[in-house]
C-alpha atoms as a PDB file:
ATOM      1  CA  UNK A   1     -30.713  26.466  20.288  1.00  0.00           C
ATOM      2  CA  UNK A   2     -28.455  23.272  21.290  1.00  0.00           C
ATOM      3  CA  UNK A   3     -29.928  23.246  24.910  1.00  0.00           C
ATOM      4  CA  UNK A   4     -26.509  22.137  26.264  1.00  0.00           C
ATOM      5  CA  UNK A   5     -26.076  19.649  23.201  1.00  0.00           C
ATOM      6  CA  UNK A   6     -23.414  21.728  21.386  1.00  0.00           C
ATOM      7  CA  UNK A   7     -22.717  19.808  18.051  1.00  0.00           C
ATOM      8  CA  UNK A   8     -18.285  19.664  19.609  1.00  0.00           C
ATOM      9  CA  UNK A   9     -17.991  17.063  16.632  1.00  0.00           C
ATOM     10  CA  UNK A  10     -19.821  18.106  13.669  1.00  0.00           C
ATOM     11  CA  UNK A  11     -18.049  21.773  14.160  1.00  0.00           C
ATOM     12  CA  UNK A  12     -14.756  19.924  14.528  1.00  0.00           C
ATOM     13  CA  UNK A  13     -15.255  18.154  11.321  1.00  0.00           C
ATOM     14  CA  UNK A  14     -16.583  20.930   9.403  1.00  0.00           C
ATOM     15  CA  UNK A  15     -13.754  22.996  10.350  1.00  0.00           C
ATOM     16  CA  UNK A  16     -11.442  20.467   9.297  1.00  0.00           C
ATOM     17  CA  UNK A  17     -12.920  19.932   5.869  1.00  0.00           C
ATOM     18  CA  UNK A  18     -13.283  23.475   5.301  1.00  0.00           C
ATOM     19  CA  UNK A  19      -9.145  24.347   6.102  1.00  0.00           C
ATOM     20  CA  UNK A  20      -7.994  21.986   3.796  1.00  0.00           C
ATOM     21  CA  UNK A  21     -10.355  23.115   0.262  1.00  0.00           C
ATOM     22  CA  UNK A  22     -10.843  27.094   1.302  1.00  0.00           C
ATOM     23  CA  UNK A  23      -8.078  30.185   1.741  1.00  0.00           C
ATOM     24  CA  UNK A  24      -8.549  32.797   4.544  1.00  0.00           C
ATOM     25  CA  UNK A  25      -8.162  34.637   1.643  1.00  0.00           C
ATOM     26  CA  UNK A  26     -11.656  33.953   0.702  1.00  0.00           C
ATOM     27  CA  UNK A  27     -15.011  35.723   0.967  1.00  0.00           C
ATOM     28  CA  UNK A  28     -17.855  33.735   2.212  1.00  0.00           C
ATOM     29  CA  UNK A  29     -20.961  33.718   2.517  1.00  0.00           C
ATOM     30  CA  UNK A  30     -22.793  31.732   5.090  1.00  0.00           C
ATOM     31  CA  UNK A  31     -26.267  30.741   4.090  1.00  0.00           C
ATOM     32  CA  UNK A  32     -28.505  31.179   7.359  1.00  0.00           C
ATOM     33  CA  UNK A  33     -28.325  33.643  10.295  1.00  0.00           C
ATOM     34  CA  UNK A  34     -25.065  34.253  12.385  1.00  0.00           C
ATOM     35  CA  UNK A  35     -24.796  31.589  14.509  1.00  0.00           C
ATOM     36  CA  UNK A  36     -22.146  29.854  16.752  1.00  0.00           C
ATOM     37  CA  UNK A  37     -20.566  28.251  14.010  1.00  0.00           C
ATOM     38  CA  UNK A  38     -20.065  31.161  11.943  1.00  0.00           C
ATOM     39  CA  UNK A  39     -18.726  32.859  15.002  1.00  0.00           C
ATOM     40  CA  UNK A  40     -16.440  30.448  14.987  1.00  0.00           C
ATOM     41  CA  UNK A  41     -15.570  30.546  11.020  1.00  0.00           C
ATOM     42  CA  UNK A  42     -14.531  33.993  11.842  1.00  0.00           C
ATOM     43  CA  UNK A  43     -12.556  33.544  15.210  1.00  0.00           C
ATOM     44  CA  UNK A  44     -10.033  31.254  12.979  1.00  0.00           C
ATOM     45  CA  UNK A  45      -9.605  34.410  10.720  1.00  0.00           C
ATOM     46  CA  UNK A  46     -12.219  33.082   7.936  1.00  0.00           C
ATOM     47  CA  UNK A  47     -14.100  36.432   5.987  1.00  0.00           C
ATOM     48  CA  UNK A  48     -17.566  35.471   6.724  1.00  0.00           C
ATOM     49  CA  UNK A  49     -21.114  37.187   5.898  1.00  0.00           C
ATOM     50  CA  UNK A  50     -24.507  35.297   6.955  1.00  0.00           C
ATOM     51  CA  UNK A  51     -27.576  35.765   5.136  1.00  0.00           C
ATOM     52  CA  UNK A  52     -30.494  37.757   7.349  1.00  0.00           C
ATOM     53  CA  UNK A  53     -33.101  34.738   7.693  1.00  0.00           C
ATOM     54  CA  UNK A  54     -34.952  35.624   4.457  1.00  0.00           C
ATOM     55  CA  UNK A  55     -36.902  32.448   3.005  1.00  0.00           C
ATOM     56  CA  UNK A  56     -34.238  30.838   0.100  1.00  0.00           C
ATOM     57  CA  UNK A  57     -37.402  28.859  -1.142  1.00  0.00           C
ATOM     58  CA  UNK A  58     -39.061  32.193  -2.179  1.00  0.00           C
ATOM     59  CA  UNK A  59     -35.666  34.796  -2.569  1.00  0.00           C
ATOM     60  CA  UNK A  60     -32.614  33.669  -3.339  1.00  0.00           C
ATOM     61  CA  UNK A  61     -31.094  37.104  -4.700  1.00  0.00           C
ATOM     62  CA  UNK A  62     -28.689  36.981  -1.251  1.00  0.00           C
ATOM     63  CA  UNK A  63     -26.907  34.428  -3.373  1.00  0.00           C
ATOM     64  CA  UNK A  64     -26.697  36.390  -6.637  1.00  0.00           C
ATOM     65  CA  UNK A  65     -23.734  38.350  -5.322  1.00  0.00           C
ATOM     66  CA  UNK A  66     -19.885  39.339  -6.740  1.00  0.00           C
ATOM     67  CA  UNK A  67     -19.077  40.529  -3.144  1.00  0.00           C
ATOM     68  CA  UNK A  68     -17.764  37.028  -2.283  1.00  0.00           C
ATOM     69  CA  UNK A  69     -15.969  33.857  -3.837  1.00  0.00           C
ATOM     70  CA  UNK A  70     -17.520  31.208  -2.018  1.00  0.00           C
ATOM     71  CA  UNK A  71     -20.601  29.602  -0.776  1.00  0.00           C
ATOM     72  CA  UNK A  72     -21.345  27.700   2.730  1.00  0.00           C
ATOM     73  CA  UNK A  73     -23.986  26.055   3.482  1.00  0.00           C
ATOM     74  CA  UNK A  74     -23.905  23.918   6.824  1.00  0.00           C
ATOM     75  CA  UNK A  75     -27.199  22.087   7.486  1.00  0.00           C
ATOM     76  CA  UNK A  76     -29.370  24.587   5.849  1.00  0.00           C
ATOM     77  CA  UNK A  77     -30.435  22.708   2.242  1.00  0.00           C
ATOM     78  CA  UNK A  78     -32.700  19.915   4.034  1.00  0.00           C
ATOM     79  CA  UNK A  79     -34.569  22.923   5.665  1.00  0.00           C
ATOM     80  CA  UNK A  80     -35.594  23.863   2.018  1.00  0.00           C
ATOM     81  CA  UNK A  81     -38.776  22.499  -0.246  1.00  0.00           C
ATOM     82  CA  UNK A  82     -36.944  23.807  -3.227  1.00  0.00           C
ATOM     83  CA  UNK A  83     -32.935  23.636  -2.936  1.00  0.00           C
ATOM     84  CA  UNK A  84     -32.354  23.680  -6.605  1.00  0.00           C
ATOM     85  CA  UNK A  85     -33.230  27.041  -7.132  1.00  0.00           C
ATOM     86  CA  UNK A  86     -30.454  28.721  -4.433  1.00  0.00           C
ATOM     87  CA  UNK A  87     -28.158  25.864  -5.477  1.00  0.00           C
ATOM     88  CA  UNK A  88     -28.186  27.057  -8.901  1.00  0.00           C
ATOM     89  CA  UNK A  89     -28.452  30.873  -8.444  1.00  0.00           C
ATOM     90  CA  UNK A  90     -25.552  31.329  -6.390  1.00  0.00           C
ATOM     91  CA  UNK A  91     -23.064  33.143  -8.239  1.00  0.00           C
ATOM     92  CA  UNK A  92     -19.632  32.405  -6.280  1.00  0.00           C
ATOM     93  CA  UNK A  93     -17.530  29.704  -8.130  1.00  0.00           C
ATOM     94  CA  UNK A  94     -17.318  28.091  -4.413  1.00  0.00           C
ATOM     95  CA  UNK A  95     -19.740  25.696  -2.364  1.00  0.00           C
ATOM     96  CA  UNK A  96     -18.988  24.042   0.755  1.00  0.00           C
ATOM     97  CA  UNK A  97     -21.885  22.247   1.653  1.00  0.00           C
ATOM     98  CA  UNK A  98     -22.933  19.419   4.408  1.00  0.00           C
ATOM     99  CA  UNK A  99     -25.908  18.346   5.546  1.00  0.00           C
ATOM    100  CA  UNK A 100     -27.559  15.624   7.432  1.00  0.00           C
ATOM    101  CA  UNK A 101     -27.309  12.085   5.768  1.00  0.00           C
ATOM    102  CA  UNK A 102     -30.855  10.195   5.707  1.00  0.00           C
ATOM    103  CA  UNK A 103     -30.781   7.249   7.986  1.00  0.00           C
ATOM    104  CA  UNK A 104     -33.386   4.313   7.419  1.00  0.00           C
ATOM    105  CA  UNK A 105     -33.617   3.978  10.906  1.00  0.00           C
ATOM    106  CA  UNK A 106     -34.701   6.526  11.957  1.00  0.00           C
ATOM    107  CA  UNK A 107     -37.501   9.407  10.339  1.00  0.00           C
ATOM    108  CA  UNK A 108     -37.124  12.871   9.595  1.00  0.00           C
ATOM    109  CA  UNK A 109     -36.287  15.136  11.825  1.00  0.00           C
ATOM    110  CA  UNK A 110     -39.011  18.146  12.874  1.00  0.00           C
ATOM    111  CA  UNK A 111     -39.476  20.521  15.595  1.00  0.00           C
ATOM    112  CA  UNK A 112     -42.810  20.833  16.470  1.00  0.00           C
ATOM    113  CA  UNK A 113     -42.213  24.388  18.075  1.00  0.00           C
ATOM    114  CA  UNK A 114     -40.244  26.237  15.534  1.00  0.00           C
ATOM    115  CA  UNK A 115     -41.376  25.974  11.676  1.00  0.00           C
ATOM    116  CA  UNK A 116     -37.971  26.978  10.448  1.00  0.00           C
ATOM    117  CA  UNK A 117     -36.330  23.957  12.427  1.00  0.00           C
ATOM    118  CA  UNK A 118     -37.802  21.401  10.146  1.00  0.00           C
ATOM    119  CA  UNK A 119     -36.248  18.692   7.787  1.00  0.00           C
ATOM    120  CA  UNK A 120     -38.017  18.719   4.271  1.00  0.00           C
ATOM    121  CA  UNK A 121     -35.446  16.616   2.558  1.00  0.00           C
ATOM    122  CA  UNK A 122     -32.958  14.051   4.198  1.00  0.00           C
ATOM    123  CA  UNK A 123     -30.584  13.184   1.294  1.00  0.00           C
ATOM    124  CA  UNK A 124     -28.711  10.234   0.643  1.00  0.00           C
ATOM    125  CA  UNK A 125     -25.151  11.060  -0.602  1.00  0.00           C
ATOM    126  CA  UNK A 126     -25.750  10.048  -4.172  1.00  0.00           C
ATOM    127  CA  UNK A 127     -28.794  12.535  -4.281  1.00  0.00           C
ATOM    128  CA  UNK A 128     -27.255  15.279  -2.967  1.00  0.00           C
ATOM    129  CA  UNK A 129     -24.659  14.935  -5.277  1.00  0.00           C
ATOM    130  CA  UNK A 130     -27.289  14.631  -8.476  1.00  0.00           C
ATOM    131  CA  UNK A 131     -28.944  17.778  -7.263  1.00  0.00           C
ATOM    132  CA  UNK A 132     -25.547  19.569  -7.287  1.00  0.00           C
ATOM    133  CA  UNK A 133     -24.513  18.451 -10.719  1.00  0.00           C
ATOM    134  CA  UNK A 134     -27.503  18.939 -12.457  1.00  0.00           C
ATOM    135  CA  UNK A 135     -27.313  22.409 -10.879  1.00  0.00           C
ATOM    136  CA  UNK A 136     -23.805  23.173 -12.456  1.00  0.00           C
ATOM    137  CA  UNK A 137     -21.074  22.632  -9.407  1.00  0.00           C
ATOM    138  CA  UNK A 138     -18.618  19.791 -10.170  1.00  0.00           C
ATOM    139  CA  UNK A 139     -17.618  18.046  -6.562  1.00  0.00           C
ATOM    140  CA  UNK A 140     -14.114  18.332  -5.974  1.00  0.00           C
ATOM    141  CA  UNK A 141     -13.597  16.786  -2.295  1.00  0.00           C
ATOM    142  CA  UNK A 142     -16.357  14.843   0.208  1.00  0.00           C
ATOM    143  CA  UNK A 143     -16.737  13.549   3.364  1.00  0.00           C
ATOM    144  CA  UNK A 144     -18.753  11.380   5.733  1.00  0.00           C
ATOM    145  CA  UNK A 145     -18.563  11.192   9.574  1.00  0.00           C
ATOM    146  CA  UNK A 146     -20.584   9.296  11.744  1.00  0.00           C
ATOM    147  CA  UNK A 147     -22.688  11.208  15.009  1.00  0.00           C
ATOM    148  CA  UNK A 148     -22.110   8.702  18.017  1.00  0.00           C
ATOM    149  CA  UNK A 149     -25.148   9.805  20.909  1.00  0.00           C
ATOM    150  CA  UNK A 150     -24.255   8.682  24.300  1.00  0.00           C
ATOM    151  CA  UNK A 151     -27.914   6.917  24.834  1.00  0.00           C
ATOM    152  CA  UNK A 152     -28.216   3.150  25.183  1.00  0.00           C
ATOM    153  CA  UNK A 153     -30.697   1.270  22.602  1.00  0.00           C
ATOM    154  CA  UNK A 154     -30.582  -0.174  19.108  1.00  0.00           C
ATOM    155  CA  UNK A 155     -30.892   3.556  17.487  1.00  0.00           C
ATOM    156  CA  UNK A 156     -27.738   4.403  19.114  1.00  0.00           C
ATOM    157  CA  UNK A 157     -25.279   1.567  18.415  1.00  0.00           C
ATOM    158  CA  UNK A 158     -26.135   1.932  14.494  1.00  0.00           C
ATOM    159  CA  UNK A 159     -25.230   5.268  14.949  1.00  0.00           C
ATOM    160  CA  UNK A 160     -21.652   4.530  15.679  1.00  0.00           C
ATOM    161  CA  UNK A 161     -21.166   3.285  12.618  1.00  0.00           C
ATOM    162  CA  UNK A 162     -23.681   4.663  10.040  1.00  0.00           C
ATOM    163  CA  UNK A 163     -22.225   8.009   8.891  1.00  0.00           C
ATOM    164  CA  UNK A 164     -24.705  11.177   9.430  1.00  0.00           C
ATOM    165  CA  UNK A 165     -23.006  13.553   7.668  1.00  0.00           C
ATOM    166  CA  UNK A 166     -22.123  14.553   4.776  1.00  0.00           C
ATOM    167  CA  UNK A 167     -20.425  17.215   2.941  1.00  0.00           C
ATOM    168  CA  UNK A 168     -18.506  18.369  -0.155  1.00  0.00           C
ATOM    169  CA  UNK A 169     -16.045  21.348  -1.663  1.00  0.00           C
ATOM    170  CA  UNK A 170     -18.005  21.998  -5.354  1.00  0.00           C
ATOM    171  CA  UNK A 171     -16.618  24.448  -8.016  1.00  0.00           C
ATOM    172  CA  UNK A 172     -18.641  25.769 -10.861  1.00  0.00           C
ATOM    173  CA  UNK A 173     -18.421  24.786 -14.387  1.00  0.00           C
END
């Protein structure tokens, strides 16, 4: 999948932001398929379930679940036409969700040999946050960090300073 790219800092980050707002005492659930990341989660002694690849746009009873107390979802919301609808189904009192900040600079990112691997939305922070709030989560804890590429050009110099992430701890009301 990363084609010798493995994502060292966004992992490093995520793990980070998820030690300081989530127990090991917690359930989660991972929205998308195991993956090296969730691997991961569960090397460090995290309690972690992934979804089995079913489309969230059309079924989003995965998320409708008292088995678990909280709710990741790393880069999987700009894959979705419809994130509302999972956002506000999911029954844990727990979100920890990041995903890829829009940049003006650049357009949104698409495969053009896997469907799934596609970028519907690219949020700014402030509409990420509106879609979580009028969903029901209050945001208890955020973060930025920027995604330096090691490329020369005018693309890659803004990216040393232009955050590209973004994500946040959210509790239910």
């Amino acid at each position: 999948m990363y084609e010798g790219n493995f994502p060292s800092k966004r992992y490093k980050e995520t793990l980070q932001f998820l030690s300081k707002v989530i127990s090991k005492d917690d359930k989660i659930l991972d929205l998308g398929v195991s993956n090296p990341f969730s691997k991961i989660l569960i090397e460090e002694g995290y309690a972690v379930a992934n979804t089995t690849g079913e489309d969230l746009d059309l079924d989003t009873s995965a998320v409708k679940t008292d088995a678990v107390n909280v709710v990741t979802a790393f880069e999987i919301f700009e894959h979705l036409v419809s994130p509302f609808n999972v956002i506000k189904d999911i029954k844990a009192n727990k979100l920890v969700a990041s995903i890829p900040l829009r940049l003006w600079f650049s357009p949104a990112y698409r495969s053009k040999t896997d469907a799934w691997d596609r970028h519907y939305h690219e949020f700014e922070d402030w509409q990420f946050d509106w879609l979580l709030e009028k969903a029901g989560w209050t945001i208890k804890e955020r973060h930025k960090w920027t995604n330096p590429v090691r490329k020369i050009g005018l693309r890659p110099l803004l990216r040393l300073f232009t955050p590209r992430y973004y994500i946040v701890y959210a509790e239910r009301e």
